[in-house]
Protein backbone atom coordinates (compact mmCIF):
# COMPACT_ATOMS: atom_id res chain seq x y z
CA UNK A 1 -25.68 -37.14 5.30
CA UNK A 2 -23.67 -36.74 2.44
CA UNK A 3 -23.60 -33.90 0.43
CA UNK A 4 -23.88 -34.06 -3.34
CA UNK A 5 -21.90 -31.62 -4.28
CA UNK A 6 -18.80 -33.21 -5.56
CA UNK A 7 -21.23 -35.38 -7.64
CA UNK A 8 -22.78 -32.34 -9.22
CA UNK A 9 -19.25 -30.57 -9.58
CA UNK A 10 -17.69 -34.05 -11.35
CA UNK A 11 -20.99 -34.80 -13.47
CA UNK A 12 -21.50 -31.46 -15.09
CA UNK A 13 -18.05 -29.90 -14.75
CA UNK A 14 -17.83 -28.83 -18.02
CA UNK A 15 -21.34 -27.05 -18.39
CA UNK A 16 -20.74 -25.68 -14.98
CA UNK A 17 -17.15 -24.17 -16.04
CA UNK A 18 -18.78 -22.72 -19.51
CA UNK A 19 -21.30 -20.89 -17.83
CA UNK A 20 -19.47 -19.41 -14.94
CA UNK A 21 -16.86 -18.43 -17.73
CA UNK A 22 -19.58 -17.00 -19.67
CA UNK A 23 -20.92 -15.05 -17.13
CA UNK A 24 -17.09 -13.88 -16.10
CA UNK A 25 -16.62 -12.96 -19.19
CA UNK A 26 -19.09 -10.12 -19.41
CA UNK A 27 -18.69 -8.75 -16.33
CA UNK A 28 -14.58 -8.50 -16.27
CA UNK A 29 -14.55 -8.27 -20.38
CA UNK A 30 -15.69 -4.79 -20.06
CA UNK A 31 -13.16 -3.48 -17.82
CA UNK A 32 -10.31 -4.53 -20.41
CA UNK A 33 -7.95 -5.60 -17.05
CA UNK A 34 -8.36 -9.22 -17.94
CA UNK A 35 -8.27 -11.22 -21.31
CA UNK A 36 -11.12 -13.50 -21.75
CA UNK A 37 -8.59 -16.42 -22.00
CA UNK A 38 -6.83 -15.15 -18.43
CA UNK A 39 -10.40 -15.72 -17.09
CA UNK A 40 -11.36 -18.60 -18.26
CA UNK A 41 -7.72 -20.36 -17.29
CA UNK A 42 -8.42 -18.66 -13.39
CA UNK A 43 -11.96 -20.13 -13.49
CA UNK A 44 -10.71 -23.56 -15.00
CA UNK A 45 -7.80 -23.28 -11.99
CA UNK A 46 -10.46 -22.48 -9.07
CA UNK A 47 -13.38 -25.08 -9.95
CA UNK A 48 -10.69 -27.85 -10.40
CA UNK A 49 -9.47 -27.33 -7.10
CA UNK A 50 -12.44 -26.80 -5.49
CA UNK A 51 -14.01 -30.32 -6.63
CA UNK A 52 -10.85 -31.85 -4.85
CA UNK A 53 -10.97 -30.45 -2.12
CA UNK A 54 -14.88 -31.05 -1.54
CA UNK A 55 -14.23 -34.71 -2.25
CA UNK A 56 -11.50 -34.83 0.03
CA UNK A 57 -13.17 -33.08 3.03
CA UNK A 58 -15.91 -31.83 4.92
CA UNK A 59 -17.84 -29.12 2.14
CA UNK A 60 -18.06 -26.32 5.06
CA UNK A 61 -14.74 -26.23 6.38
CA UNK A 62 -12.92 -24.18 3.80
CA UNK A 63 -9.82 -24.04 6.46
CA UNK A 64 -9.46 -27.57 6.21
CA UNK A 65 -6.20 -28.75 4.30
CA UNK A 66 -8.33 -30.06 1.70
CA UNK A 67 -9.01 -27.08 0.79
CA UNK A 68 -5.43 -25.15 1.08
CA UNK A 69 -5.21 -25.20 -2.91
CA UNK A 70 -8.06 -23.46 -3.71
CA UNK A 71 -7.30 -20.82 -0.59
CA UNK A 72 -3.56 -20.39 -2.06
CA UNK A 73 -5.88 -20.14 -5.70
CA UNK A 74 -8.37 -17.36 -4.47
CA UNK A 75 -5.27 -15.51 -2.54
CA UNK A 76 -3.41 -15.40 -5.49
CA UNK A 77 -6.11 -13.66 -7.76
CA UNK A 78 -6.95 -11.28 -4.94
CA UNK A 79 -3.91 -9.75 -4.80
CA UNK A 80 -3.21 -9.34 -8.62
CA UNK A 81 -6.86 -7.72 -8.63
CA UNK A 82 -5.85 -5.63 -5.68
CA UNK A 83 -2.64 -4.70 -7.71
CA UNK A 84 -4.78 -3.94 -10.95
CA UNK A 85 -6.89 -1.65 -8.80
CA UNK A 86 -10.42 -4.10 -9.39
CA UNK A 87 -13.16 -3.06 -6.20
CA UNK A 88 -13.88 -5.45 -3.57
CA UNK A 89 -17.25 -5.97 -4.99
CA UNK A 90 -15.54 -7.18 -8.34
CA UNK A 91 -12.97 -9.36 -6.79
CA UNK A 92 -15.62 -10.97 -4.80
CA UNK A 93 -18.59 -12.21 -7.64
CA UNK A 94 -15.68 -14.02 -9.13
CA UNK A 95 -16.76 -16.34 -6.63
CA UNK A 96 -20.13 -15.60 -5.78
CA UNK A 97 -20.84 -15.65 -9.64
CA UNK A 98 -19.83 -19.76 -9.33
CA UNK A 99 -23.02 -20.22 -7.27
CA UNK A 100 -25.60 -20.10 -10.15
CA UNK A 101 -24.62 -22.46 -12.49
CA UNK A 102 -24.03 -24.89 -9.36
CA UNK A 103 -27.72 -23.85 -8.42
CA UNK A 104 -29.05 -25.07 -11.59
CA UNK A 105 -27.65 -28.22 -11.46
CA UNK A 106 -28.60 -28.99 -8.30
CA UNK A 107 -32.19 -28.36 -9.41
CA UNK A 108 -32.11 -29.91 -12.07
CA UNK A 109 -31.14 -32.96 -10.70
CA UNK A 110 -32.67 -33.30 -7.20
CA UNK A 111 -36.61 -33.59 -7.07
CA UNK A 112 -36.89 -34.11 -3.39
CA UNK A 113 -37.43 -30.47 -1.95
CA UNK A 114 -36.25 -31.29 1.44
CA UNK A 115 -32.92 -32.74 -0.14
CA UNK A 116 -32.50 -29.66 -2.43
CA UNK A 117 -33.10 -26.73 0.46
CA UNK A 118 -30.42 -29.07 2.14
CA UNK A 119 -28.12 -28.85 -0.42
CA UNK A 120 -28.83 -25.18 -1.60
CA UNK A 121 -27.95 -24.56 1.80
CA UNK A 122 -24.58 -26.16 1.54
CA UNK A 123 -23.22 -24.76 -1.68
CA UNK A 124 -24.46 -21.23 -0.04
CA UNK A 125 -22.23 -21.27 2.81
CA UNK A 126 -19.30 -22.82 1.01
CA UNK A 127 -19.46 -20.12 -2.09
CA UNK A 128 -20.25 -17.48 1.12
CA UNK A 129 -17.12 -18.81 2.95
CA UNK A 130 -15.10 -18.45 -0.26
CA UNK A 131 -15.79 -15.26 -1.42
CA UNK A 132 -15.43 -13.43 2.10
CA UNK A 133 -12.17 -15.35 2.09
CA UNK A 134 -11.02 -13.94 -1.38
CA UNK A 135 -12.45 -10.33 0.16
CA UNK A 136 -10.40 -10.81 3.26
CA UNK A 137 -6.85 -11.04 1.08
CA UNK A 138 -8.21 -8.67 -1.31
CA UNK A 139 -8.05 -5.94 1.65
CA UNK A 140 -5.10 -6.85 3.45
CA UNK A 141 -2.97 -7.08 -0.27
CA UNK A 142 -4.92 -3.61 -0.67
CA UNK A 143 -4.06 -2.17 2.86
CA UNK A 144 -0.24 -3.51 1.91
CA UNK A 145 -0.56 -1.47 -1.32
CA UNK A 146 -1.56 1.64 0.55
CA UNK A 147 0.87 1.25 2.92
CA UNK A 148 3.83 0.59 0.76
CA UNK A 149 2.85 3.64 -1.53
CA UNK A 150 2.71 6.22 1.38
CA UNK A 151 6.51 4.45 2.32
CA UNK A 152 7.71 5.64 -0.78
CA UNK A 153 6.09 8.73 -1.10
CA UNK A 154 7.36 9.85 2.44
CA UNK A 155 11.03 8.94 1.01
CA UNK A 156 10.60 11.03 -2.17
CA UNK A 157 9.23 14.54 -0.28
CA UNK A 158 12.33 14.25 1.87
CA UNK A 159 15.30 13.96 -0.69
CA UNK A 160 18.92 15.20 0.46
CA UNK A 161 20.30 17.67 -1.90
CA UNK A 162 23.87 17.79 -1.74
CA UNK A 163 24.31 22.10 -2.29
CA UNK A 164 28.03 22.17 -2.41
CA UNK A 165 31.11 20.29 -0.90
CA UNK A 166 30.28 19.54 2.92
CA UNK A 167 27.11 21.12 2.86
CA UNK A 168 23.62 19.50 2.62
CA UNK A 169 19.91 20.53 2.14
CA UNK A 170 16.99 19.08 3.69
CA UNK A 171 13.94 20.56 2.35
CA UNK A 172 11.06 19.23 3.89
CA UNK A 173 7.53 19.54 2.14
CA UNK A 174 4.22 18.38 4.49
CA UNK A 175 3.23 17.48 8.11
CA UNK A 176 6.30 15.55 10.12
CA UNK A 177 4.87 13.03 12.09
CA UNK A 178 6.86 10.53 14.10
CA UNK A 179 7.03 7.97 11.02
CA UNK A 180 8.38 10.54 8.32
CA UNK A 181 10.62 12.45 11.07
CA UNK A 182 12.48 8.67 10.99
CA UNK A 183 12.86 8.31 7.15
CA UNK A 184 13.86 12.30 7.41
CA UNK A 185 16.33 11.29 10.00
CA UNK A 186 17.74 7.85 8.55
CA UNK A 187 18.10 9.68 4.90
CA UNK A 188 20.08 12.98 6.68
CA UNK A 189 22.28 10.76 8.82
CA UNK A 190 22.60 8.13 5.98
CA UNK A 191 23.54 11.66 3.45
CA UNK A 192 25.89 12.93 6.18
CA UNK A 193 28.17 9.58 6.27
CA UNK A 194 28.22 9.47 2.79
CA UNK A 195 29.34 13.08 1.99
CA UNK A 196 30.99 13.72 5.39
CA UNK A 197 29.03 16.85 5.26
CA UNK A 198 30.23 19.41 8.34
CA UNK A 199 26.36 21.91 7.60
CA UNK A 200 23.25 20.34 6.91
CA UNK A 201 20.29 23.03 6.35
CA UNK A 202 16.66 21.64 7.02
CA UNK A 203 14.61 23.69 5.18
CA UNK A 204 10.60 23.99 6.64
CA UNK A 205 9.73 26.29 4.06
CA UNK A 206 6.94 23.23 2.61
CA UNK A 207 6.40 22.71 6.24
CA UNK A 208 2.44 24.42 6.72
CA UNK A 209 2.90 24.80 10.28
CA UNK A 210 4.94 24.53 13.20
CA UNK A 211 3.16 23.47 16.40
CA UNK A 212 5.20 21.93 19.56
CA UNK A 213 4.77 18.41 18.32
CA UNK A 214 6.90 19.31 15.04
CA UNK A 215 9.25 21.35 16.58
CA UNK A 216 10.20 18.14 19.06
CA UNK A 217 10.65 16.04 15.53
CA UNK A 218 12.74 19.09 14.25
CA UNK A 219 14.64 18.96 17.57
CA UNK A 220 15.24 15.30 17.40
CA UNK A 221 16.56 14.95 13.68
CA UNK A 222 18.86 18.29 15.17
CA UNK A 223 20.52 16.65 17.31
CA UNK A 224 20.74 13.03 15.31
CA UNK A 225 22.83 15.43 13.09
CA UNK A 226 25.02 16.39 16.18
CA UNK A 227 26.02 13.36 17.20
CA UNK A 228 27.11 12.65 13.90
CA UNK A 229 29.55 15.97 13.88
CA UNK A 230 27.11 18.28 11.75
CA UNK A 231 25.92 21.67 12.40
CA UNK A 232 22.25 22.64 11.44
CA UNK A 233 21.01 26.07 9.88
CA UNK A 234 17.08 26.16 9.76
CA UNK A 235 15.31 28.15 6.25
CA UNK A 236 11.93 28.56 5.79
CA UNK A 237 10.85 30.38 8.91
CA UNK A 238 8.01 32.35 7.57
CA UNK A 239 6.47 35.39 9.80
CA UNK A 240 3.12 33.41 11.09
CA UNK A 241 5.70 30.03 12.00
CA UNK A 242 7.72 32.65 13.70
CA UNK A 243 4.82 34.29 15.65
CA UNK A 244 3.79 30.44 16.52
CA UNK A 245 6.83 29.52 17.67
CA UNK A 246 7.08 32.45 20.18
CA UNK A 247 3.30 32.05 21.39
CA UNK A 248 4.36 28.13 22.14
CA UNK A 249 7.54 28.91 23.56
CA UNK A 250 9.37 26.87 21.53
CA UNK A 251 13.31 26.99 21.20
CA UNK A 252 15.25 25.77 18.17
CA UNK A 253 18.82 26.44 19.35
CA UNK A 254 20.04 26.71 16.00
CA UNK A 255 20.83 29.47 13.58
CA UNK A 256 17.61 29.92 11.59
CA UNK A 257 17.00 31.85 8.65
CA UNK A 258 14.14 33.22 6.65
CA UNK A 259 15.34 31.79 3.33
CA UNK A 260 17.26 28.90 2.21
CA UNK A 261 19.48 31.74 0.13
CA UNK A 262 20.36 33.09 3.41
CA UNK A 263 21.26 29.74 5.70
CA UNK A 264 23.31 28.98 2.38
CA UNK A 265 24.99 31.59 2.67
CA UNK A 266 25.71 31.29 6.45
CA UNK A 267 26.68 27.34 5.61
CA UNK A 268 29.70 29.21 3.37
CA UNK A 269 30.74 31.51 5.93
CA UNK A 270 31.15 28.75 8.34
CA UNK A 271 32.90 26.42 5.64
CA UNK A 272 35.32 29.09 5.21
CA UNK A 273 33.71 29.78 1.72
CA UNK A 274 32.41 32.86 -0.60
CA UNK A 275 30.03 33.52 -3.29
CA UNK A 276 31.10 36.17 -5.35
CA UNK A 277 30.24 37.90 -8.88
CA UNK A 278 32.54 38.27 -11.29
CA UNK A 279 31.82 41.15 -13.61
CA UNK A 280 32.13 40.73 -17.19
CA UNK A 281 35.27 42.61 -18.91
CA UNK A 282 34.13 45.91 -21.01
């Protein structure tokens, strides 16, 4: 049987589109994250599309191409609500909110009960299809977010600091994992080529402990710097890390110092440099 639907949508379109704006309108209004004209042109956008696309196809089968439109629609606003830091729970009534004015039509305009639980039925799982949809994008744009933010923050704790002419500083700050022990790597390697650096000093002073799973990613980012015709001096190495290290058995194979002052002043030595004070003239 036919659904009437797309009769209700195109008969009272505009009453239908007031209200849901309406009732939009004072739920997002209060945030301040969206203008009441931004809503009412994303509402206008949505219920447009979706009238189309239930009078071009079947009204439960949202993955139809009929519907592709409205899905590219709803995606769209998920992720700029995902960007603007909205909850799932607010990103989701913009569509489950579209269900009550459609309700009331439907009501109003169908007397045969049997006909109306049918139809109630219908609009239910199509507004309940659409909003877990619009959920669905809203946590993978989120998950993207989260993702892309820890990217950048594991780039920014390991910056190279270029200490003086063929020598380099790597001061890490946190737990290396195998993900950050390859953006430590890429930037030191990447550093080294570009200042054809002969010391690089990796200092663990931020580094809360050392257990044998660090020390392999210290060993590994070691020897990248090898390979690529650069000693390494390790700083940082703090009594407890010390005592930890010698419990595990673990073995650097490097010169390591207790300060980053001191492997600097190794990385001179080796460079055939000296720090010295000049005192002022009486």
């Amino acid at each position: 049987m036919t659904s009437r639907i797309p009769e209700i949508l195109d008969k009272h379109h505009d009453e239908i589109l007031g209200e849901w704006v309406r009732m939009l309108a004072r739920g997002h209004g209060k945030t301040g994250r969206l203008r009441e004209g931004e809503i009412e042109t994303q509402a206008r956008d949505v219920l447009a599309a979706l009238k189309d696309a239930v009078h071009e196809g079947n009204v439960h089968d949202v993955d139809a191409p009929a519907f592709a439109r409205l899905r590219e629609l709803l995606a769209t606003i998920s992720r700029s609500r995902a960007l603007q830091s909205f909850t799932p729970s607010e990103t989701a009534t913009f569509v489950f909110s579209l269900k009550e004015p459609i309700l009331a039509r439907l009501g109003k305009s169908i007397s045969d009960a049997p006909s109306l639980e049918r139809e109630v039925w219908s609009l239910t799982k199509l507004i309940d299809k659409l909003g877990l949809y619009t959920t669905d994008v809203f946590q993978k744009s989120r998950e993207e977010v989260i993702v892309r933010q820890q990217q950048e923050l594991a780039e920014l704790s390991t910056p190279v600091v270029r200490l003086w002419k063929g020598v380099l500083a790597l001061p890490l700050i946190g737990t290396l994992d195998s993900e950050r022990t390859q953006i430590v790597m890429e930037n030191l390697l990447r550093s080294l080529v570009e200042t054809n650096a002969e010391i690089a000093i990796i200092d663990i002073t931020g580094v809360p402990t050392v257990d044998t799973q660090v020390a392999q990613h210290l060993l590994k980012t070691i020897a990248a710097a090898r390979l690529m015709g650069a000693d390494c001096i390790i700083s940082g190495i703090r009594p407890q890390i010390a005592q930890t290290m010698v419990h595990l058995g673990v073995e650097l194979n490097v010169v390591s110092k207790a300060t980053l002052a001191d492997a600097f002043s190794v990385a001179l030595e080796r460079t055939g440099r000296t720090v010295v004070s000049i005192k002022a003239k009486a």
